[in-house]
Protein backbone atom coordinates (compact mmCIF):
# COMPACT_ATOMS: atom_id res chain seq x y z
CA UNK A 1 -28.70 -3.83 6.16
CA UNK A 2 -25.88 -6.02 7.93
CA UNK A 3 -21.99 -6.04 7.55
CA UNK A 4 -19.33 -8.15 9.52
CA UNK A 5 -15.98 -8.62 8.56
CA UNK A 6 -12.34 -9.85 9.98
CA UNK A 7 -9.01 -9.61 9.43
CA UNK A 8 -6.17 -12.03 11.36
CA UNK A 9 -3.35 -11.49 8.71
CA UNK A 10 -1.22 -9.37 10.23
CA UNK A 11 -0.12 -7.75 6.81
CA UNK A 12 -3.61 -7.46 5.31
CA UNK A 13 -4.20 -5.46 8.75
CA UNK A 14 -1.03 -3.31 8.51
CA UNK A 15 -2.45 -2.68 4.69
CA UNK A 16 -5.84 -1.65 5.43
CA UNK A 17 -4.61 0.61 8.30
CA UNK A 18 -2.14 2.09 5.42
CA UNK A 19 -5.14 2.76 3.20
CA UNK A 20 -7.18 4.69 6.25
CA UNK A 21 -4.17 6.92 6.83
CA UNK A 22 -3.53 7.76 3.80
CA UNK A 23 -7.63 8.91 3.20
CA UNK A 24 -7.43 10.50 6.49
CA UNK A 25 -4.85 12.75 5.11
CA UNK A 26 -6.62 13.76 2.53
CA UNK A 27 -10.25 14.93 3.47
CA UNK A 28 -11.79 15.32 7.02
CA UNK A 29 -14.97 12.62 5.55
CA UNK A 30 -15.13 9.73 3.22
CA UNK A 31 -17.82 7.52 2.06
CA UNK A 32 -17.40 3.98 2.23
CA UNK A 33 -19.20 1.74 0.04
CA UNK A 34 -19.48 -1.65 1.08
CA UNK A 35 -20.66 -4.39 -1.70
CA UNK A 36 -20.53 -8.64 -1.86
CA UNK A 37 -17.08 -8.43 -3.18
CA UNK A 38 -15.08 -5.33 -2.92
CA UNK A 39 -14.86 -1.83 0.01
CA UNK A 40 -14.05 0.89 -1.86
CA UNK A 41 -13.55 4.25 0.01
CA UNK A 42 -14.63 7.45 -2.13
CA UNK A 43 -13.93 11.15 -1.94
CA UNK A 44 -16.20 13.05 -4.44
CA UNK A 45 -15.07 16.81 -3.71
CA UNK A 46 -16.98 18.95 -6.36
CA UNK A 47 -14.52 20.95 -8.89
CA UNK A 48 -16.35 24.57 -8.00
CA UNK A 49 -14.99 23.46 -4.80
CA UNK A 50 -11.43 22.81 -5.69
CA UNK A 51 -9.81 19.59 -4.10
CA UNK A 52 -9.11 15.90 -5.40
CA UNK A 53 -11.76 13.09 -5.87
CA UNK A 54 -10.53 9.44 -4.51
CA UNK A 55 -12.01 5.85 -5.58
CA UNK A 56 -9.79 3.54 -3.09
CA UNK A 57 -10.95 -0.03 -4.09
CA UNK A 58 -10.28 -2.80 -2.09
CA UNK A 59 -10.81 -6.54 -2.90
CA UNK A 60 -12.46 -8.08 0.19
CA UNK A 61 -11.37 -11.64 -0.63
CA UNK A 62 -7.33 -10.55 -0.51
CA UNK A 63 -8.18 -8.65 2.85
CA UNK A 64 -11.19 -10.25 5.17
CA UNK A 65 -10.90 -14.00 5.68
CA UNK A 66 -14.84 -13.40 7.08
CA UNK A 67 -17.11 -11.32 5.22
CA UNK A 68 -20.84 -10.63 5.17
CA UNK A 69 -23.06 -8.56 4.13
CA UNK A 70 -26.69 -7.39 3.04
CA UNK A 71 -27.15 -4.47 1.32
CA UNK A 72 -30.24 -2.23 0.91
CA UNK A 73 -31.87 -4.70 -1.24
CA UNK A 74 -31.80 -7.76 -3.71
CA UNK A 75 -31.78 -5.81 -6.49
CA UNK A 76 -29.73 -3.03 -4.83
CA UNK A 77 -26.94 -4.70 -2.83
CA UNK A 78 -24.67 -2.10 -1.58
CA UNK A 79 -24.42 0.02 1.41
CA UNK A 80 -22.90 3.66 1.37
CA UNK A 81 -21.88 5.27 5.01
CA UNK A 82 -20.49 8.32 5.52
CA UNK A 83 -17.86 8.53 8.27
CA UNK A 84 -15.40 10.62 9.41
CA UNK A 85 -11.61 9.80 8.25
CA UNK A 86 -9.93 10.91 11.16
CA UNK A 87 -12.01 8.59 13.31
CA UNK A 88 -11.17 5.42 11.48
CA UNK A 89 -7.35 6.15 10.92
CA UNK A 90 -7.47 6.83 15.25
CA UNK A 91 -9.35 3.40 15.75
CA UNK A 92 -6.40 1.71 13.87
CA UNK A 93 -4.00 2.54 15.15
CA UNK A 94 -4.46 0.94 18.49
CA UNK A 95 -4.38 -2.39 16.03
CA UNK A 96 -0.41 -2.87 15.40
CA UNK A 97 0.22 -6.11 16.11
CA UNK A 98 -3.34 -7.05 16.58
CA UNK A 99 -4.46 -10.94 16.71
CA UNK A 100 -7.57 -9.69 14.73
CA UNK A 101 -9.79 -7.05 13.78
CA UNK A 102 -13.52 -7.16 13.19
CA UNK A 103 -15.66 -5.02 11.86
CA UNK A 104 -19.30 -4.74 12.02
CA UNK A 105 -22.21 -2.21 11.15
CA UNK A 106 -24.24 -1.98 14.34
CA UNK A 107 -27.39 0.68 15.75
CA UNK A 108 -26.57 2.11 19.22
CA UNK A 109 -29.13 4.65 19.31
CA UNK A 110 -27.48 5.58 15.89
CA UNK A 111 -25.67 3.81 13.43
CA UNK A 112 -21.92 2.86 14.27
CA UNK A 113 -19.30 1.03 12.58
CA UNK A 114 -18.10 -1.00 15.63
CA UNK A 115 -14.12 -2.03 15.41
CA UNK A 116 -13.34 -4.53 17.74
CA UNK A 117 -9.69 -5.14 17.96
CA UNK A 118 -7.83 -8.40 19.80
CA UNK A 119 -4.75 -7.79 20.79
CA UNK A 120 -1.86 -9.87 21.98
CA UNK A 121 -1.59 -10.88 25.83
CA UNK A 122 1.14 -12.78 27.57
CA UNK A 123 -1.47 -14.43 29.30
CA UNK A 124 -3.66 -16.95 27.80
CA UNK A 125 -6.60 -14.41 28.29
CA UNK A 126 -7.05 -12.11 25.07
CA UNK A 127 -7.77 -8.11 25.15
CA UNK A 128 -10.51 -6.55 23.30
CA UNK A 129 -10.65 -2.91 22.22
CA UNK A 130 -13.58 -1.37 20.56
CA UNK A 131 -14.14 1.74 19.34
CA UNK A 132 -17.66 2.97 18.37
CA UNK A 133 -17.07 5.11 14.77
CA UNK A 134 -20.79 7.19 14.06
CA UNK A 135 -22.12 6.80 10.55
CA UNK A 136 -24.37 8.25 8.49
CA UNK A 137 -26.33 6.06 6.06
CA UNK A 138 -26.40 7.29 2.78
CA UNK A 139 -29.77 7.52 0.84
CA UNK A 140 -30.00 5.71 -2.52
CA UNK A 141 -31.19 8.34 -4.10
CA UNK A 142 -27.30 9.72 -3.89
CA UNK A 143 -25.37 6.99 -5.20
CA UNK A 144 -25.50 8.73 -8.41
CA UNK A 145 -23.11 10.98 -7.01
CA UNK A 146 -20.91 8.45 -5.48
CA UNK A 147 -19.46 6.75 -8.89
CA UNK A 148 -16.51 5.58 -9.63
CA UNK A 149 -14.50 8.55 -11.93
CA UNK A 150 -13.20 8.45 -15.45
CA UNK A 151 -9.88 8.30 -15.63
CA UNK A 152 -8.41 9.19 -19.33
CA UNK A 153 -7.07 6.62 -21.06
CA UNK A 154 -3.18 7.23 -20.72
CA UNK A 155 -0.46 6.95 -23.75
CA UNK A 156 2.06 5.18 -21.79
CA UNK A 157 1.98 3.14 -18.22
CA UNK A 158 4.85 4.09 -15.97
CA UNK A 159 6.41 2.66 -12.76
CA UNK A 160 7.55 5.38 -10.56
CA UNK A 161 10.49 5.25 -7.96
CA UNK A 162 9.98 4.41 -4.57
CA UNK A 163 7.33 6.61 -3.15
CA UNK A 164 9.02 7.08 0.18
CA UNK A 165 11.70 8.44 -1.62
CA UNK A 166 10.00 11.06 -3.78
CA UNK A 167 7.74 11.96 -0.47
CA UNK A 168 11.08 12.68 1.04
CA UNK A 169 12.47 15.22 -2.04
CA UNK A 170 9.10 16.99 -2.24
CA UNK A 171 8.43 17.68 1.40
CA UNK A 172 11.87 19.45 1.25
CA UNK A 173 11.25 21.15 -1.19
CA UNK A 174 7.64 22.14 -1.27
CA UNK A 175 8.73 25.50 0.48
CA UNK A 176 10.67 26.77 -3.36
CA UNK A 177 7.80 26.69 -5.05
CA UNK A 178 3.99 25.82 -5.24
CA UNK A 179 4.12 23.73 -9.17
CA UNK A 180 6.01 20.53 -9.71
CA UNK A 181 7.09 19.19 -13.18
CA UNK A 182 7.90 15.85 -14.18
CA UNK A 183 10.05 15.36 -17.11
CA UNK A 184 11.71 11.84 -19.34
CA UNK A 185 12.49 11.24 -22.93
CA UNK A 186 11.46 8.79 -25.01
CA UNK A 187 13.43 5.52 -25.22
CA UNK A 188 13.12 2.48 -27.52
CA UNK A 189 10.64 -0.52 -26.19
CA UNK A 190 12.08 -2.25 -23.10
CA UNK A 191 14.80 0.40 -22.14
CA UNK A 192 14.83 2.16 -18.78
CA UNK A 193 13.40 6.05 -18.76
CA UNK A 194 15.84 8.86 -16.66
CA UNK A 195 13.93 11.67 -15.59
CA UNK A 196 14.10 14.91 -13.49
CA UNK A 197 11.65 16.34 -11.01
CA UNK A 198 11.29 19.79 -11.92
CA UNK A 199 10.42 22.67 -9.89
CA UNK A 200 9.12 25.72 -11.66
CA UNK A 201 9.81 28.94 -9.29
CA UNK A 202 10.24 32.82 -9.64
CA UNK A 203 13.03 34.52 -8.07
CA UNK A 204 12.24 37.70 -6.36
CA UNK A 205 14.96 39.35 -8.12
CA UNK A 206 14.70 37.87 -11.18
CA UNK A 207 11.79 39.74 -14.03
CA UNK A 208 11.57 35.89 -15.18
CA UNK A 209 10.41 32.40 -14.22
CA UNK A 210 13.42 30.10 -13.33
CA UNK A 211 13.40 26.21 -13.17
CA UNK A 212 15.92 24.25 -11.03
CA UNK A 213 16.49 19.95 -11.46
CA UNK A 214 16.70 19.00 -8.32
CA UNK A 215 16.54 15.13 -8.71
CA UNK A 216 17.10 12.17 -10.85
CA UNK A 217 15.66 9.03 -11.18
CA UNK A 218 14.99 5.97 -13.38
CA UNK A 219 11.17 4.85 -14.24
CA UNK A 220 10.02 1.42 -15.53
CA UNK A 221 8.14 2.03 -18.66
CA UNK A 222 5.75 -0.49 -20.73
CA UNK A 223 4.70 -0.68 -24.42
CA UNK A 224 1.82 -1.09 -25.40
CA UNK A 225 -0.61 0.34 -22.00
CA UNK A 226 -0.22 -2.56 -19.12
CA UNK A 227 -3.83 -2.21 -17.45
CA UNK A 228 -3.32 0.05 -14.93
CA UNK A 229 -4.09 -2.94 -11.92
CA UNK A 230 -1.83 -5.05 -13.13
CA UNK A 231 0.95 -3.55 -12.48
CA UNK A 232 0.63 -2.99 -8.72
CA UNK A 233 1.31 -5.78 -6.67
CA UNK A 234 -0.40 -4.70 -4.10
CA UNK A 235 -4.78 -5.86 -3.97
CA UNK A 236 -5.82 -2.51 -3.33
CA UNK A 237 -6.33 0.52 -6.49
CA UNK A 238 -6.37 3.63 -6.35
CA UNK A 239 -7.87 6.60 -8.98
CA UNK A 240 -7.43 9.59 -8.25
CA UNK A 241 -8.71 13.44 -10.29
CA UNK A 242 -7.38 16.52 -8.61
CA UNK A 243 -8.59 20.10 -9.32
CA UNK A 244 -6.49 23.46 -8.80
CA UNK A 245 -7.12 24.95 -5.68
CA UNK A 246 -9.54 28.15 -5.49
């Protein structure tokens, strides 16, 4: 198995150091799954379990302006690692403002993704950072359990507002309540959506369940279903399937 890539645009990097945040947020390990055209980075928490499962897909052609690799086999060629989020999100971040970034599957007594970062120098001489990130190689006989998830097919596809925005309203006001409702009418073909976040609490004098609006907003709504890709601008997809909590 071999896998070298780089990145030397400096918003493809800032991207793909986005993406590894974000997973590192969510789970403490993440498989990656490296194939000829695409890196998609997969959470697959079991629904006994409780938790979310991810499938992060990233085109490699709008990220890498190098990539190689050779998979398990011919017939088979993929790799799957396992490595720990927090350790890739950590290696990143030293690569703000980075000239490039490579990265490259190597064996130093075990099996390491090697980041090797460039940064910028006054001087004409360059600096090199790299960080050593320990992988496990995943056994083919457990892709199976590594697929991409079903996502129902949904009735309506819906822009909403911008997400630093909502991140902002719900972090202030996670502490009212534990359930979050979001709520729009129907409008005819074209026209703009308003709708309210909803929170759903009970009052601990109250014998009933009481439901405050505590923002409004307008979505961007399309008729008939706009595939689901096409309406992100950015290269990189996301699905995502949560499960209550236990």
């Amino acid at each position: 198995m071999k896998f070298r890539a780089k990145i030397v645009d400096t918003a493809c990097l800032n991207h793909f150091t986005r993406v590894s945040n974000m997973i590192a947020k969510l789970a403490k390990t993440c498989t990656l799954r490296i194939s000829p055209d695409k890196l998609n980075f997969i959470l697959s928490d079991r629904v006994a379990n409780g938790g979310v499962s991810m499938w992060c897909e990233l085109e490699q052609e709008n990220f890498f302006s190098e990539f190689q690799m050779e998979g398990v086999s011919a017939e088979n060629n993929e790799i799957y690692l396992e490595l720990t989020s927090e350790n890739l999100s950590r290696a990143l971040k030293t690569a703000q403002n980075a000239r490039a970034l490579k990265i490259k599957l190597t064996n130093k007594h075990f099996p390491c993704l090697t980041v090797s970062i460039e940064l910028l120098s006054v001087s004409s001489s360059s600096r090199v950072v790299t960080h050593d990130i320990p992988v496990k190689v995943i056994p083919r006989k457990l892709w199976k359990d590594l697929q991409e998830p079903t996502v129902p097919d949904a009735d309506v596809s819906i822009y909403l507002p911008v997400l630093k925005t909502m991140k902002s309203v719900v972090e202030k006001m996670k502490n009212i309540s534990n359930h979050l409702r979001l709520q729009t009418d129907y409008l005819p073909h074209g026209c703009p959506l308003p709708a309210e976040l909803l929170w759903t609490f009970v009052h601990p004098h109250s014998t009933g369940a009481l439901q405050a609006c505590l923002y409004h907003f307008t979505l961007g709504c399309f008729f008939p279903i706009v595939p689901w890709k096409a309406l992100s601008p950015s290269h990189c997809s996301w699905k995502f399937q949560t499960f209550p909590l236990s």
